[in-house]
Protein backbone atom coordinates (compact mmCIF):
# COMPACT_ATOMS: atom_id res chain seq x y z
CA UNK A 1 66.75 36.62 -105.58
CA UNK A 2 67.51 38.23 -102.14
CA UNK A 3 67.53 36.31 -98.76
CA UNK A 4 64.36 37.44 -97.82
CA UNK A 5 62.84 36.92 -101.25
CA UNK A 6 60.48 34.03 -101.28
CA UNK A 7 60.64 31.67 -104.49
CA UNK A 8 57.05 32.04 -106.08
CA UNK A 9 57.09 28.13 -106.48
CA UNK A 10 57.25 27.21 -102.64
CA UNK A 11 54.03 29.81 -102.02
CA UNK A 12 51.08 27.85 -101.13
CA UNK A 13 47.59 29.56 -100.43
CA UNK A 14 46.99 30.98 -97.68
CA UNK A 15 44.80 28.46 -95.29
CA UNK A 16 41.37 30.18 -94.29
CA UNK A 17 42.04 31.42 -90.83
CA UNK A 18 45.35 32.93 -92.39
CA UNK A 19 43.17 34.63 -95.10
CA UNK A 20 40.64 36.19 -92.72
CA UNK A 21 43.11 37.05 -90.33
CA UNK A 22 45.29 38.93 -93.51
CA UNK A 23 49.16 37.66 -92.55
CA UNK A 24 51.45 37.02 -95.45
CA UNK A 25 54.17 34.39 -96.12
CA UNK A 26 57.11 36.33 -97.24
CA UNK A 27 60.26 34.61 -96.69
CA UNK A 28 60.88 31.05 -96.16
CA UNK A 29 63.65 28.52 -96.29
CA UNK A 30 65.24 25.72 -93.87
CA UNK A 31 64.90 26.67 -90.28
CA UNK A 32 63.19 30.15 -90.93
CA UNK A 33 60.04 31.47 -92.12
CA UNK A 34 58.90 35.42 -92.02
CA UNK A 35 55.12 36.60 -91.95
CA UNK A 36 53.95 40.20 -91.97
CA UNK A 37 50.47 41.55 -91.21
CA UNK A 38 49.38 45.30 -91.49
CA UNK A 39 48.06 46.98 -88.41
CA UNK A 40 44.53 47.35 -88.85
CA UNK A 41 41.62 48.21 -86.09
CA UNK A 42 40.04 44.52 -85.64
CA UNK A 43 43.59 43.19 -84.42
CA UNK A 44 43.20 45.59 -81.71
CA UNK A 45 41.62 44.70 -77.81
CA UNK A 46 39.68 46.86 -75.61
CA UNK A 47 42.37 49.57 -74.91
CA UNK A 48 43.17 49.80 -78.91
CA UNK A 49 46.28 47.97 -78.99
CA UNK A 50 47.73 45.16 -80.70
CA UNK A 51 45.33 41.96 -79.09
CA UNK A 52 47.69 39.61 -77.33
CA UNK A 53 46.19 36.32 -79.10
CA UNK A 54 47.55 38.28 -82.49
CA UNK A 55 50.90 37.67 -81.08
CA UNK A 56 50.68 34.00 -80.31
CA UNK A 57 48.78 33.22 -83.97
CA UNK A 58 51.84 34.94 -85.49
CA UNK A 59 54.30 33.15 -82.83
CA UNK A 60 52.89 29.50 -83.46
CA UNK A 61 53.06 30.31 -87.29
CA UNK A 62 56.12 31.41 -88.04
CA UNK A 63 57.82 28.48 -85.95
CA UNK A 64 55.75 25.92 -87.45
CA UNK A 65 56.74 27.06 -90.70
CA UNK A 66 60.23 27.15 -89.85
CA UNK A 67 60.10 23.51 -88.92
CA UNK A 68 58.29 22.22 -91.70
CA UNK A 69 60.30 23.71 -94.62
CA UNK A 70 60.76 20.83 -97.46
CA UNK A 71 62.14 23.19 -100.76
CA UNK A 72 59.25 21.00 -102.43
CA UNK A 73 55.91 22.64 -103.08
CA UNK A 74 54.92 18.95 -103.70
CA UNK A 75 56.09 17.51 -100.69
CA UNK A 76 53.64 19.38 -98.09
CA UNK A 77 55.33 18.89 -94.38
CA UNK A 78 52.69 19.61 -91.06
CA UNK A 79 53.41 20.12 -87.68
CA UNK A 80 51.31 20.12 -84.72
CA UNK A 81 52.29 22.60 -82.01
CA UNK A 82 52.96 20.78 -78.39
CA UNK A 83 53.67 23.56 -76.41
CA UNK A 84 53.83 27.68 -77.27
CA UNK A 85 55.08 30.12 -74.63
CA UNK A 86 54.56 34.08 -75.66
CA UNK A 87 56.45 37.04 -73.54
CA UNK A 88 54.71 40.14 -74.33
CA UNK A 89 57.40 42.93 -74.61
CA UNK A 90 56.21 46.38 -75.97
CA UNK A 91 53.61 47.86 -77.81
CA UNK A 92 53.22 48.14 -81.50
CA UNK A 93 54.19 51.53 -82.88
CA UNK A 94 54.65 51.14 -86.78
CA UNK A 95 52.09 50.25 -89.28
CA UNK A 96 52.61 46.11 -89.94
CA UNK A 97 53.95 43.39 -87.92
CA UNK A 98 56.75 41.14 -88.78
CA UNK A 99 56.92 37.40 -87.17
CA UNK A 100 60.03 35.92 -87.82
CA UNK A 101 60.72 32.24 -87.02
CA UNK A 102 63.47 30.10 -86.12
CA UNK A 103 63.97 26.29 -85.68
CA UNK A 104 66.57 25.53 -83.12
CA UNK A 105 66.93 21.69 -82.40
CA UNK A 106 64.92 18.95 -82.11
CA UNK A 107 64.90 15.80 -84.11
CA UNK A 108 63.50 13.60 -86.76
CA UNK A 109 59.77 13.86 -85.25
CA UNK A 110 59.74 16.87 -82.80
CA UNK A 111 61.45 19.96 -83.00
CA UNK A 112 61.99 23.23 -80.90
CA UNK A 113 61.73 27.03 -82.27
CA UNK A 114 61.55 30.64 -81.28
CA UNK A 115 60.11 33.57 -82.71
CA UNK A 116 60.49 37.21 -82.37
CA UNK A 117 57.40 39.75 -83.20
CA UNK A 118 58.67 43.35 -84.23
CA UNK A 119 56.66 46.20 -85.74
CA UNK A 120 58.22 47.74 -89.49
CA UNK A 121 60.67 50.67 -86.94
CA UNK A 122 62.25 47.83 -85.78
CA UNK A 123 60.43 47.85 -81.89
CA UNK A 124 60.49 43.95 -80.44
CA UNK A 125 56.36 43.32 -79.53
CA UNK A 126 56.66 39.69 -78.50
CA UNK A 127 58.94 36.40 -78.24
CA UNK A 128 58.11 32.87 -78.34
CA UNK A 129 59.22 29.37 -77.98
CA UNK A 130 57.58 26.54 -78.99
CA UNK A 131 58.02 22.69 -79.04
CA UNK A 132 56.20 20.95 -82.00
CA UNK A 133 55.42 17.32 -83.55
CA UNK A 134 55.68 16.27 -87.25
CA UNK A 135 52.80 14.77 -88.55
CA UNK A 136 53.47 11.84 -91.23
């Protein structure tokens, strides 16, 4: 299996806002978790781009996944998000998105992550830090 395979046992179904919305889990281990989400018409706002609030759902996933990895299907860990920051950086110009997240401190109950949002030719959309709580 390569890095950015994800084991088939640690998928869990997708919760119902992330099946309506259409993002997919596809890599995930400790400290790092990696959606992606094909470009499609209802993501976009009034000018026809890429909606802004599409970057922040992607930023506050993909770092709350990265803090709550476990290895353990049956051991489910949450997080609540405390605070999310987004900094809006270019315009999508490929076909899906890629949300990539990464834990970077914190402790036994709150940790800290960033994210970056790219497009499939590589173009950086968005970043994002975050601050979030465990929940027990």
């Amino acid at each position: 299996m390569s890095e950015l395979e994800l084991d088939p046992a640690l998928v869990e179904d997708p919760y119902p806002f992330q099946r309506h919305m259409g993002f997919k889990l596809v890599a995930w281990k400790e400290g790092y978790s990696r959606f992606e989400l094909p470009w499609d018409d209802y993501l976009g706002n009034r000018y026809g781009i890429l909606h802004g609030g599409i970057h922040g759902v992607l930023c506050d996933t993909v770092m709350g996944f990265a803090g709550c990895y476990t290895g353990d299907p049956e051991r489910k860990q949450l997080a609540m998000t405390l605070s999310l920051n987004v900094n809006f950086i270019g315009q999508l110009q490929g076909k899906v998105i890629i949300a990539e997240g990464f834990r970077i401190g914190g402790g036994r109950k709150t940790f800290f992550a960033e994210a970056k949002v790219r497009d499939d030719l590589g173009n950086l959309l968005a970043t994002g830090s975050g601050a979030f709580r465990m929940r027990s």
